[in-house]
N, C-alpha and C. Protein backbone atom coordinates (compact mmCIF):
# COMPACT_ATOMS: atom_id res chain seq x y z
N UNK A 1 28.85 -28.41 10.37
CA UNK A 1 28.03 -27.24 10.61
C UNK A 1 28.58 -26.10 9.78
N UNK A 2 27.48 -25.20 8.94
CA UNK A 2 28.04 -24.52 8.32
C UNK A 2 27.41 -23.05 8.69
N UNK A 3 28.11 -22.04 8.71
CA UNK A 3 27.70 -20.36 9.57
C UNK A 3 27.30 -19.49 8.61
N UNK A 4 25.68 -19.67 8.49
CA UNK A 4 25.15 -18.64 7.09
C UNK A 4 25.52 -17.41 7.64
N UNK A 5 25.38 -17.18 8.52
CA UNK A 5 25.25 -15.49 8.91
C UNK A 5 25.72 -15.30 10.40
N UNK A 6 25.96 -14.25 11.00
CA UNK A 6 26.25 -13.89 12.37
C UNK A 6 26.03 -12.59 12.85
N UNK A 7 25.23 -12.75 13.86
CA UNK A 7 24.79 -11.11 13.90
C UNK A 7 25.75 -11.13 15.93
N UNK A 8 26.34 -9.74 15.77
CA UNK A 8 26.79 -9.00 16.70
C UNK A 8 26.32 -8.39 17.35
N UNK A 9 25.33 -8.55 18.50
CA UNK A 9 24.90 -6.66 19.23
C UNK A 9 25.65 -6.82 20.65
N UNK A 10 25.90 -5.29 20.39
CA UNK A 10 26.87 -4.83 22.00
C UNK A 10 26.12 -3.54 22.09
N UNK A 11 26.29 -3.54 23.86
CA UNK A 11 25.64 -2.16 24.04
C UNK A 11 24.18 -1.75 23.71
N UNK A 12 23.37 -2.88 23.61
CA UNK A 12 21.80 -2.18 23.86
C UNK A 12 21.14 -2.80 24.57
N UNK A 13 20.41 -1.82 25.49
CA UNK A 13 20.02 -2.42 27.13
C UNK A 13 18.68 -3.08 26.26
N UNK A 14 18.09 -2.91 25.44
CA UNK A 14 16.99 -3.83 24.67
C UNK A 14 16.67 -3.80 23.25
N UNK A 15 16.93 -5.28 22.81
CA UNK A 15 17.23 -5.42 21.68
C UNK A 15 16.52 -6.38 20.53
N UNK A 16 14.86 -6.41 21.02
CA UNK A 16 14.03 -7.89 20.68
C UNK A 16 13.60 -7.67 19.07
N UNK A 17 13.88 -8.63 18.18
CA UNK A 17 13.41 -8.55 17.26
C UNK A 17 12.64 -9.51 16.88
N UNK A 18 12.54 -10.56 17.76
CA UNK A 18 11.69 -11.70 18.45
C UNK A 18 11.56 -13.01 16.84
N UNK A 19 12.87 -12.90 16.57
CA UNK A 19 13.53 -13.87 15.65
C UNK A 19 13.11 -15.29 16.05
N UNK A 20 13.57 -15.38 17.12
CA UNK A 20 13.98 -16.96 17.97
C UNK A 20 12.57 -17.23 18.67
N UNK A 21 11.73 -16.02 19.05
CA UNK A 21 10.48 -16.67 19.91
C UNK A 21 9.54 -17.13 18.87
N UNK A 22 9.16 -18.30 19.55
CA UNK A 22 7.87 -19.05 19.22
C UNK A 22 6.57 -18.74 18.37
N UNK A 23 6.08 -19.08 17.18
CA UNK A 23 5.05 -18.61 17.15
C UNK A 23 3.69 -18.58 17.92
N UNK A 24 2.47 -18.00 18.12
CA UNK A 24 1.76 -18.06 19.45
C UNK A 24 2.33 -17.88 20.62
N UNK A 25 3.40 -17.78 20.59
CA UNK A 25 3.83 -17.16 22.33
C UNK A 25 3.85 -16.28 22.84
N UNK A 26 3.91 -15.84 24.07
CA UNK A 26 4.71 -14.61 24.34
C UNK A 26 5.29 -14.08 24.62
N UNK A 27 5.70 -12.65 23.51
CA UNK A 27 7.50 -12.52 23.46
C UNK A 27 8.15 -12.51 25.16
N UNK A 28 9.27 -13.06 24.80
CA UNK A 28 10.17 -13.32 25.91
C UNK A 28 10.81 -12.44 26.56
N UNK A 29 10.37 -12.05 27.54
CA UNK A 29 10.99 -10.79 28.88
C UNK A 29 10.10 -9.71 28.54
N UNK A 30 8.83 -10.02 27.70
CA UNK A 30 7.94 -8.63 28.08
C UNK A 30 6.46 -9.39 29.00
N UNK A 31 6.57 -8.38 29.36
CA UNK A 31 4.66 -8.30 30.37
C UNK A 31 3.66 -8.47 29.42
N UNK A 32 2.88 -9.07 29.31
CA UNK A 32 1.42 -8.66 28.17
C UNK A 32 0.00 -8.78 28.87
N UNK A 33 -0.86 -8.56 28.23
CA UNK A 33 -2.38 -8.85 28.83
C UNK A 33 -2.49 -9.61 27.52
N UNK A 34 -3.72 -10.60 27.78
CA UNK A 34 -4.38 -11.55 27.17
C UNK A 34 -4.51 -11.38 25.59
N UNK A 35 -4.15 -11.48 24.55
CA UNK A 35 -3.99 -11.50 23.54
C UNK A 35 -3.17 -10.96 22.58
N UNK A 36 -1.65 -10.89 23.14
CA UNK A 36 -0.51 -10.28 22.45
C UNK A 36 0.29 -11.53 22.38
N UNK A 37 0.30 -11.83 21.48
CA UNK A 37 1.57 -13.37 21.03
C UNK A 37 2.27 -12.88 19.22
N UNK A 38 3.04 -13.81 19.99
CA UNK A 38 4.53 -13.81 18.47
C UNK A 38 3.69 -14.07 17.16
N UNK A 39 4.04 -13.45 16.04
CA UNK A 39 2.98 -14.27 15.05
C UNK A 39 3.96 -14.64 13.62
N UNK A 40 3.89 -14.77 12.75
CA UNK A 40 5.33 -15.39 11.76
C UNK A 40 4.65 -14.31 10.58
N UNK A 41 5.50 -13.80 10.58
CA UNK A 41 5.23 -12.03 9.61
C UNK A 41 5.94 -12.55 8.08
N UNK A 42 6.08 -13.76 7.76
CA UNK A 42 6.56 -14.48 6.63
C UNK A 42 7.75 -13.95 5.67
N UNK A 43 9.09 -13.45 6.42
CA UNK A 43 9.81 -13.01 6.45
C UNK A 43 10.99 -13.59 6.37
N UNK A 44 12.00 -13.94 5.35
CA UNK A 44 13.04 -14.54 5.46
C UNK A 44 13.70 -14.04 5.98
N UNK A 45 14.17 -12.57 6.34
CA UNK A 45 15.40 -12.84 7.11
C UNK A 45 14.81 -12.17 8.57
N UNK A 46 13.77 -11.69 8.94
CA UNK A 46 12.65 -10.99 10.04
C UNK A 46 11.45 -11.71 10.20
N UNK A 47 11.50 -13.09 10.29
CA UNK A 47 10.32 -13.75 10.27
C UNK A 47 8.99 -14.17 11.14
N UNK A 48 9.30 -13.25 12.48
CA UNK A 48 8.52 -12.73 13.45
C UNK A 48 8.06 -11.05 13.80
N UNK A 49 7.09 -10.87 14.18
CA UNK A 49 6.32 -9.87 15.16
C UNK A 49 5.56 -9.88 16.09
N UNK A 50 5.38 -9.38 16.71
CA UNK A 50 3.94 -9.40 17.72
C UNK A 50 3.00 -8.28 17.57
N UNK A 51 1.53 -9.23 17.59
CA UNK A 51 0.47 -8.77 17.27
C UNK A 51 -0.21 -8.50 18.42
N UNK A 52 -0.80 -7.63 18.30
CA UNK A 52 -2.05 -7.71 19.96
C UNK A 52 -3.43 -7.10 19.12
N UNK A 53 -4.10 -7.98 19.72
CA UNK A 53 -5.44 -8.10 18.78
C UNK A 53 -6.08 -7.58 19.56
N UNK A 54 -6.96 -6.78 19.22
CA UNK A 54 -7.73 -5.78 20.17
C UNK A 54 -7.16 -4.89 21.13
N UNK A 55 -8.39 -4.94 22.05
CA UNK A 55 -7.02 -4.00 23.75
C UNK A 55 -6.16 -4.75 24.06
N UNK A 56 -4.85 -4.18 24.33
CA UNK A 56 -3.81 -4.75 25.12
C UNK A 56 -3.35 -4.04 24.66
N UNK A 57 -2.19 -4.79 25.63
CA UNK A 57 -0.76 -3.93 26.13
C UNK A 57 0.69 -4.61 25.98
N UNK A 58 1.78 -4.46 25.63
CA UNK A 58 3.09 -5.29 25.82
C UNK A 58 4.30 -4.18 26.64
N UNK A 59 4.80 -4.81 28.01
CA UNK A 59 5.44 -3.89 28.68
C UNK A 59 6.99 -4.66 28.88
N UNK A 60 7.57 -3.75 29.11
CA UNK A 60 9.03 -4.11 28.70
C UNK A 60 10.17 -3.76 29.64
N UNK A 61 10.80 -4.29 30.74
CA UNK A 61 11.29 -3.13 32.02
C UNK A 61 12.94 -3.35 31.59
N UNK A 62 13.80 -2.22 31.90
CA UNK A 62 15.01 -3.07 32.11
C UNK A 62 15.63 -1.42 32.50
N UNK A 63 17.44 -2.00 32.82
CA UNK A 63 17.97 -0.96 33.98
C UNK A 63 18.11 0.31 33.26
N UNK A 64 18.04 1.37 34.30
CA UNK A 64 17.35 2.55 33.94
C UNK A 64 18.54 3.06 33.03
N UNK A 65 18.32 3.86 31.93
CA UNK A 65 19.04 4.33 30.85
C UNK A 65 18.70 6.38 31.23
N UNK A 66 20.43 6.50 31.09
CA UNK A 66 20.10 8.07 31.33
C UNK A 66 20.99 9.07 29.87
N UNK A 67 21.54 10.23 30.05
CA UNK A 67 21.81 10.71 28.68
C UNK A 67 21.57 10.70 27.55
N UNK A 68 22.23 10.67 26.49
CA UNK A 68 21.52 10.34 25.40
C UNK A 68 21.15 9.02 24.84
N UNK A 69 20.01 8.74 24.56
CA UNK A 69 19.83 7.50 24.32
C UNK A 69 18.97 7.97 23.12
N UNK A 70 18.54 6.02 22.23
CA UNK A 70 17.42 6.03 21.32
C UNK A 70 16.63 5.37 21.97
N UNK A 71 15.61 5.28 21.45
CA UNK A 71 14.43 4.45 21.47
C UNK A 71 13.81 4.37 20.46
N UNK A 72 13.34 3.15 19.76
CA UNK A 72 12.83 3.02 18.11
C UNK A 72 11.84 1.83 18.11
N UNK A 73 10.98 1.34 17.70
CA UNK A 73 10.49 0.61 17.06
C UNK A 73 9.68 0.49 15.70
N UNK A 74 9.50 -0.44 15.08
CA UNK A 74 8.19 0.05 14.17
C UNK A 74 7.07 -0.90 14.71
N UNK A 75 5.83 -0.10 13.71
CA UNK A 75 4.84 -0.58 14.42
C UNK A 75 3.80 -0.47 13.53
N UNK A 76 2.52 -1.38 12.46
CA UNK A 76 1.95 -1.35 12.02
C UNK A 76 0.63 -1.62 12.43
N UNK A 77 -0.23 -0.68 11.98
CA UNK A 77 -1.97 -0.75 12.57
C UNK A 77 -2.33 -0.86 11.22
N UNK A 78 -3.71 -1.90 11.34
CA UNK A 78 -4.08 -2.67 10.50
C UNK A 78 -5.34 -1.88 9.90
N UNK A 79 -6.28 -1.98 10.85
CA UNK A 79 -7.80 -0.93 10.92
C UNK A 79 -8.42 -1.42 11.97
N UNK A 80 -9.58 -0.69 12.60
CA UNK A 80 -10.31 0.31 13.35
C UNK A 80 -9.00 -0.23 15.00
N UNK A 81 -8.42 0.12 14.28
CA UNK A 81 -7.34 0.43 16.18
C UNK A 81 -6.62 1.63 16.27
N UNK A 82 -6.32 1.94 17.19
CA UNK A 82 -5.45 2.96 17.21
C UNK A 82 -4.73 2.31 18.65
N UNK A 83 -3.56 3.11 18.83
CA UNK A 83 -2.05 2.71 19.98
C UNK A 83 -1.15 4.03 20.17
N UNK A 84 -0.54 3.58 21.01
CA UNK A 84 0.47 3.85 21.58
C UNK A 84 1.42 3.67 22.19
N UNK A 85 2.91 4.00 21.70
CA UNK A 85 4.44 3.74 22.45
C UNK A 85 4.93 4.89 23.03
N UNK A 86 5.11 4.00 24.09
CA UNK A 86 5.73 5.38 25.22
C UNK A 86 6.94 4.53 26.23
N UNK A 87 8.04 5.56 26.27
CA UNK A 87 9.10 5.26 27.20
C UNK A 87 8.70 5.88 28.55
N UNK A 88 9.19 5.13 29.72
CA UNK A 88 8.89 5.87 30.99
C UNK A 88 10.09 5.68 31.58
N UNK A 89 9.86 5.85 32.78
CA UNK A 89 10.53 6.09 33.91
C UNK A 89 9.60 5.53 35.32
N UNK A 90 9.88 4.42 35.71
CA UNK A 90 8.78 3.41 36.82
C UNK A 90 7.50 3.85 35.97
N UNK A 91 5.98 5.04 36.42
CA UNK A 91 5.11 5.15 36.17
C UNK A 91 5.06 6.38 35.73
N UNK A 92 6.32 7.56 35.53
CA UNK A 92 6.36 8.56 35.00
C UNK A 92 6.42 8.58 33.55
N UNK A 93 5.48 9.01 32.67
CA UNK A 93 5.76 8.78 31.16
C UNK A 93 7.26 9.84 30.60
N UNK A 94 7.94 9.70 30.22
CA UNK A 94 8.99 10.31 29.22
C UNK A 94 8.84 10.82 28.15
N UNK A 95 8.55 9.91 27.36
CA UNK A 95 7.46 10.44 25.88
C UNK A 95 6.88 9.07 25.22
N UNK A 96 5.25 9.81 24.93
CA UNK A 96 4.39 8.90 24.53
C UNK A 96 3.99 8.88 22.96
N UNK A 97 3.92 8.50 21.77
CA UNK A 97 3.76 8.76 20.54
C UNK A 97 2.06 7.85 20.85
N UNK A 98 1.24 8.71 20.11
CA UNK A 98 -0.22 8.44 19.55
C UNK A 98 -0.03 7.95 18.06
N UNK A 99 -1.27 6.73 17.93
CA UNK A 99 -1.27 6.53 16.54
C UNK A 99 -2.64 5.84 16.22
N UNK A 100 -3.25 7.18 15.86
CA UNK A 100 -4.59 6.82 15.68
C UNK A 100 -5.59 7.46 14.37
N UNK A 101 -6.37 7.16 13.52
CA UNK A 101 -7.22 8.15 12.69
C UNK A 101 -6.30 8.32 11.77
N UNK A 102 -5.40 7.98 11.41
CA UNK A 102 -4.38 8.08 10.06
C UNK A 102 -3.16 9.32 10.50
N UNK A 103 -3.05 9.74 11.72
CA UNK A 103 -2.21 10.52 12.49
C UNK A 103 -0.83 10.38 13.13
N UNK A 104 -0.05 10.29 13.39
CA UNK A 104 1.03 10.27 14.65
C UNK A 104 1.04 11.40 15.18
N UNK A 105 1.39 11.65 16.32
CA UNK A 105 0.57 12.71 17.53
C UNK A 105 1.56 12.43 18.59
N UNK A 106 2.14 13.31 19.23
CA UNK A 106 2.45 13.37 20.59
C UNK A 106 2.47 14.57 21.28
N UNK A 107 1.83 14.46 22.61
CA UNK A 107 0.98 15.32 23.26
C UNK A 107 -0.05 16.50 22.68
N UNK A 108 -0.48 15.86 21.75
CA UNK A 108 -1.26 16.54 20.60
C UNK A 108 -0.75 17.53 19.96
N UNK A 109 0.63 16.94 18.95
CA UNK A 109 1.04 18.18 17.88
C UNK A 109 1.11 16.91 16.89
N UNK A 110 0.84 17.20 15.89
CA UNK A 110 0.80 16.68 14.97
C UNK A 110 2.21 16.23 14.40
N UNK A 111 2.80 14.60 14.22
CA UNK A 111 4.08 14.64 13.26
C UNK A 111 4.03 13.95 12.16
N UNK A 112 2.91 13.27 12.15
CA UNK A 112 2.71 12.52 10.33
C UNK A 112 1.64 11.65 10.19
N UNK A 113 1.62 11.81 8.99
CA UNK A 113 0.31 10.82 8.74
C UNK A 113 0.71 9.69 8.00
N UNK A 114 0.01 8.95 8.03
CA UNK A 114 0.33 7.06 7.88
C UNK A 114 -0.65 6.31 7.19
N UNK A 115 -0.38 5.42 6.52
CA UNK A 115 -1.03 4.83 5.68
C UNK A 115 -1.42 3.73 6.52
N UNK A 116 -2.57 3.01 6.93
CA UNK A 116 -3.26 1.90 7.23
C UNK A 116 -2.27 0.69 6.62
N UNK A 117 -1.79 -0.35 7.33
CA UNK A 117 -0.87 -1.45 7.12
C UNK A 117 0.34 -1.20 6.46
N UNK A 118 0.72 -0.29 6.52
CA UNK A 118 1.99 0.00 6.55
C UNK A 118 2.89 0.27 6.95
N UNK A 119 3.99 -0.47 7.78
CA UNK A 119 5.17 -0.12 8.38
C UNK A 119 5.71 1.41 8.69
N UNK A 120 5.48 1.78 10.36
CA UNK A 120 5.92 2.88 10.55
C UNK A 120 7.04 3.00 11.92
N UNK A 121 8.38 3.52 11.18
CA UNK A 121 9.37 3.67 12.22
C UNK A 121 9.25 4.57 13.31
N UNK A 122 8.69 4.64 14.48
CA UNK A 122 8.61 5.26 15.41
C UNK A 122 10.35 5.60 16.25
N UNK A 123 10.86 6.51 16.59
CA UNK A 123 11.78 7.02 17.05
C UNK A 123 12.45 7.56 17.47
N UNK A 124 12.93 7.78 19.29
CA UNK A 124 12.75 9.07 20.20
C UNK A 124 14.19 8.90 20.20
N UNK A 125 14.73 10.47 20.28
CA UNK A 125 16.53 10.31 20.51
C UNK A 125 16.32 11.63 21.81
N UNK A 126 16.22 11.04 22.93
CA UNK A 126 15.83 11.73 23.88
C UNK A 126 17.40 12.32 24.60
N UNK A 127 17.45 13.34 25.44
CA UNK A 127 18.40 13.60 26.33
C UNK A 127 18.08 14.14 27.59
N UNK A 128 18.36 12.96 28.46
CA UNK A 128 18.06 13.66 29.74
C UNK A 128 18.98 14.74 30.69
N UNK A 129 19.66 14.84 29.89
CA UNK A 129 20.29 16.05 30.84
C UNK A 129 19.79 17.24 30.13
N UNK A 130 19.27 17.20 28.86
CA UNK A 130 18.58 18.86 28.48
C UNK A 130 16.84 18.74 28.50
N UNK A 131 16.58 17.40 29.02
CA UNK A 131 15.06 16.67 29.00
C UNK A 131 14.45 17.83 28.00
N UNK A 132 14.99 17.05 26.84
CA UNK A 132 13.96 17.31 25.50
C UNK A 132 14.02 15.94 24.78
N UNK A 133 13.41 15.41 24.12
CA UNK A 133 13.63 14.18 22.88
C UNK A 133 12.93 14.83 21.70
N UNK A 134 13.92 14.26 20.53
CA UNK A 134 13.26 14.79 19.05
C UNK A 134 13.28 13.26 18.99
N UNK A 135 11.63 13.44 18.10
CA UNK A 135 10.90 12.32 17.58
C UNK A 135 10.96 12.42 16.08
N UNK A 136 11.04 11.11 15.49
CA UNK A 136 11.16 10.67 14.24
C UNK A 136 10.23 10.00 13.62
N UNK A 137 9.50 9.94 12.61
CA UNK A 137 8.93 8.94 11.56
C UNK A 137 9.29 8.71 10.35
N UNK A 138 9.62 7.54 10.72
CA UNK A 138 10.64 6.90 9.25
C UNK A 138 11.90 7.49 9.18
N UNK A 139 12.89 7.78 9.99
CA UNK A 139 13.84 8.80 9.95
C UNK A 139 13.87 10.09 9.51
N UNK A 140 12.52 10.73 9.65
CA UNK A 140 12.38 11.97 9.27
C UNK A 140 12.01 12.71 10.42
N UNK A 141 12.98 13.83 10.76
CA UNK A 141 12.86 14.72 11.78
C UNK A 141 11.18 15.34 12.22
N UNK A 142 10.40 15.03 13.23
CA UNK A 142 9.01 15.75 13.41
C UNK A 142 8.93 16.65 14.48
N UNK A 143 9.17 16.59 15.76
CA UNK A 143 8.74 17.80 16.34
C UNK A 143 9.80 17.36 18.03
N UNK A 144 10.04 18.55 18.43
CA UNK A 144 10.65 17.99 19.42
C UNK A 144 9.60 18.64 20.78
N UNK A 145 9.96 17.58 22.17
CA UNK A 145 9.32 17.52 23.33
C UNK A 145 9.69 17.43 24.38
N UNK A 146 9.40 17.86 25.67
CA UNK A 146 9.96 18.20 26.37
C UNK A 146 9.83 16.39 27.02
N UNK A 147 10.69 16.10 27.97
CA UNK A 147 10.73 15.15 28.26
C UNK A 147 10.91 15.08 30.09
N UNK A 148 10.15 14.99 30.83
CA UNK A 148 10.28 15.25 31.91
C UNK A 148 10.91 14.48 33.39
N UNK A 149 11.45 13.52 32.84
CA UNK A 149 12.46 12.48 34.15
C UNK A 149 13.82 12.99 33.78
N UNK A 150 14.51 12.24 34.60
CA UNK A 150 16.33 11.84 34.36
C UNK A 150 16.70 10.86 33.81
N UNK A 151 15.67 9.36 33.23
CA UNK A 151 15.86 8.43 32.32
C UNK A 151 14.96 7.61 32.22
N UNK A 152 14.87 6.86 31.83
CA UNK A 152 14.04 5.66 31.17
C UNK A 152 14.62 4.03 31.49
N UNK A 153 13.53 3.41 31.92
CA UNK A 153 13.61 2.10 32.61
C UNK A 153 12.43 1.10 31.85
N UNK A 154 11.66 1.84 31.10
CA UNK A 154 10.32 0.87 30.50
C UNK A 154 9.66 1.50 29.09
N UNK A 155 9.61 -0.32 28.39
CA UNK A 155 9.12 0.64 27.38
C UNK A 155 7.08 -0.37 27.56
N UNK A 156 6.49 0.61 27.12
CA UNK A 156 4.90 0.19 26.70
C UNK A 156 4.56 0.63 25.65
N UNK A 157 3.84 -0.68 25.17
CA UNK A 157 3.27 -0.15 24.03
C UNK A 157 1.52 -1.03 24.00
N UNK A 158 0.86 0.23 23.89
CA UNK A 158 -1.00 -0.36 23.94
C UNK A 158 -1.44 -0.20 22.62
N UNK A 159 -2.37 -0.59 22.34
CA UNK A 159 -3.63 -0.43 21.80
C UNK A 159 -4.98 -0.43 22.39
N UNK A 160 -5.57 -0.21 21.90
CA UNK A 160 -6.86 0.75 22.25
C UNK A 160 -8.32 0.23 21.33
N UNK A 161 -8.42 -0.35 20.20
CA UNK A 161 -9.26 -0.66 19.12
C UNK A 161 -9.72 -1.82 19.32
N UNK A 162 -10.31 -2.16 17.95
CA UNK A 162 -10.75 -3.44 18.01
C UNK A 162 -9.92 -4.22 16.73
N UNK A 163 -9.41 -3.67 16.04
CA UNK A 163 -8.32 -4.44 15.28
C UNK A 163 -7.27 -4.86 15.38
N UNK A 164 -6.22 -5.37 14.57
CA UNK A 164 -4.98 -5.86 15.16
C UNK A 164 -3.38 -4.48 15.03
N UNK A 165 -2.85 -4.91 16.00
CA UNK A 165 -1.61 -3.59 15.88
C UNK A 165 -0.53 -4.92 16.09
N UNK A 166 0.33 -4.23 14.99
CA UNK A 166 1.54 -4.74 15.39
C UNK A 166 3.45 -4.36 15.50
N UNK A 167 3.68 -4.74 16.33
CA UNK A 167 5.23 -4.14 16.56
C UNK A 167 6.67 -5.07 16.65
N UNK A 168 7.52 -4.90 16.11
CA UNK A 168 8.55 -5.01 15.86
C UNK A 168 10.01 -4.24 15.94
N UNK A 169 11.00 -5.17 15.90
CA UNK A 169 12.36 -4.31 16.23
C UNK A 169 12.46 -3.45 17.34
N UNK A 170 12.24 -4.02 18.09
CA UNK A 170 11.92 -2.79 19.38
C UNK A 170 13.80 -2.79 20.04
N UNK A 171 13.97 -1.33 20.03
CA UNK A 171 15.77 -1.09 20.43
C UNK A 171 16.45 0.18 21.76
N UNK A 172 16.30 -0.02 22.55
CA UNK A 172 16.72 0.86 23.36
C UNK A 172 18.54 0.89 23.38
N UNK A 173 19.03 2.23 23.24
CA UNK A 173 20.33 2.20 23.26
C UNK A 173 21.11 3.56 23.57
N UNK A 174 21.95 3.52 24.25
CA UNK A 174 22.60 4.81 24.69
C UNK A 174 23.31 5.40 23.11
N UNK A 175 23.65 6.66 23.21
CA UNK A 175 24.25 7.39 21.99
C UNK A 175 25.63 8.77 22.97
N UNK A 176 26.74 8.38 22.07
CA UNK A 176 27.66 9.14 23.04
C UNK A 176 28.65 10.04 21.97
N UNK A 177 28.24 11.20 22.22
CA UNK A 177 29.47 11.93 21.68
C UNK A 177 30.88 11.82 21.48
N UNK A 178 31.59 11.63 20.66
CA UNK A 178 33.18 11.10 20.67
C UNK A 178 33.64 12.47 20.08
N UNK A 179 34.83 12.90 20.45
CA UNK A 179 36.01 13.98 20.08
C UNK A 179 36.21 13.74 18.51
């Protein structure tokens, strides 16, 4: 047996890049409604995503995360759909990013516009002890929001259209100040 590669993760309460799941399935430890499965994004070294074709939803729970944390995924819309990723707290939203009409949007301020099938890094570096999160696209600073719990336990992500949306790399992870 010979060891092409080895990947390490420590420390992130969610970490799916849905490598290992199945094609047609669905991804492993999330919730979905009827037409969200794994699909093979023809990728040598990322050779999965999940698609949800039309309406639906993919929901994601795990133990509640407080201070500073990230939250990131990307997420590509194809045409006539539009979506949304949002972190919560049980059924309290935290922060929700819109992505619809060639826009990214949250709570209706405008943070960028997007090209139709093209890969977009969505990215909240929230803090609940000053409950604000600054949001990112593509690692570029956009607007910051108030964020209204003490942490985050779920992530969702919908669509809304009649075309296909799709998401990837999805990463929840604490962030800690060092001396």
């Amino acid at each position: 047996v010979t060891v092409k590669e080895v990947h390490m993760y420590v420390n992130y309460d969610v970490m799916d890049m849905f490598r290992m799941d199945k094609n047609g399935a669905v991804p492993y430890g999330w919730t979905v409604t009827d037409g969200v499965k794994v699909v093979q994004a023809k990728g040598d070294l990322d050779p999965n995503s999940v698609k949800i074709r039309g309406k639906g939803s993919a929901k994601k729970t795990f133990d509640k995360v407080s201070g500073k944390f990230v939250y990131e995924t990307f997420v590509r819309v194809v045409d006539k759909q539009s979506a949304s990723v949002s972190v919560l707290l049980g059924d309290k939203t935290a922060v929700k990013v819109d992505i619809a009409d060639g826009k990214i949007t949250s709570g209706g301020k405008h943070m960028r516009d997007y090209t139709k099938g093209i890969w977009q890094l969505i990215r909240v570096e929230g803090d609940t002890t000053t409950g604000k999160a600054l949001l990112k696209v593509n690692n570029k600073k956009t607007i910051e929001v108030d964020m209204p719990v003490d942490g985050i336990d779920t992530i969702l992500i919908e669509s809304y259209g009649e075309g296909d949306f799709f998401f990837d790399d999805v990463e929840v992870y604490n962030v800690y100040d060092y001396e």
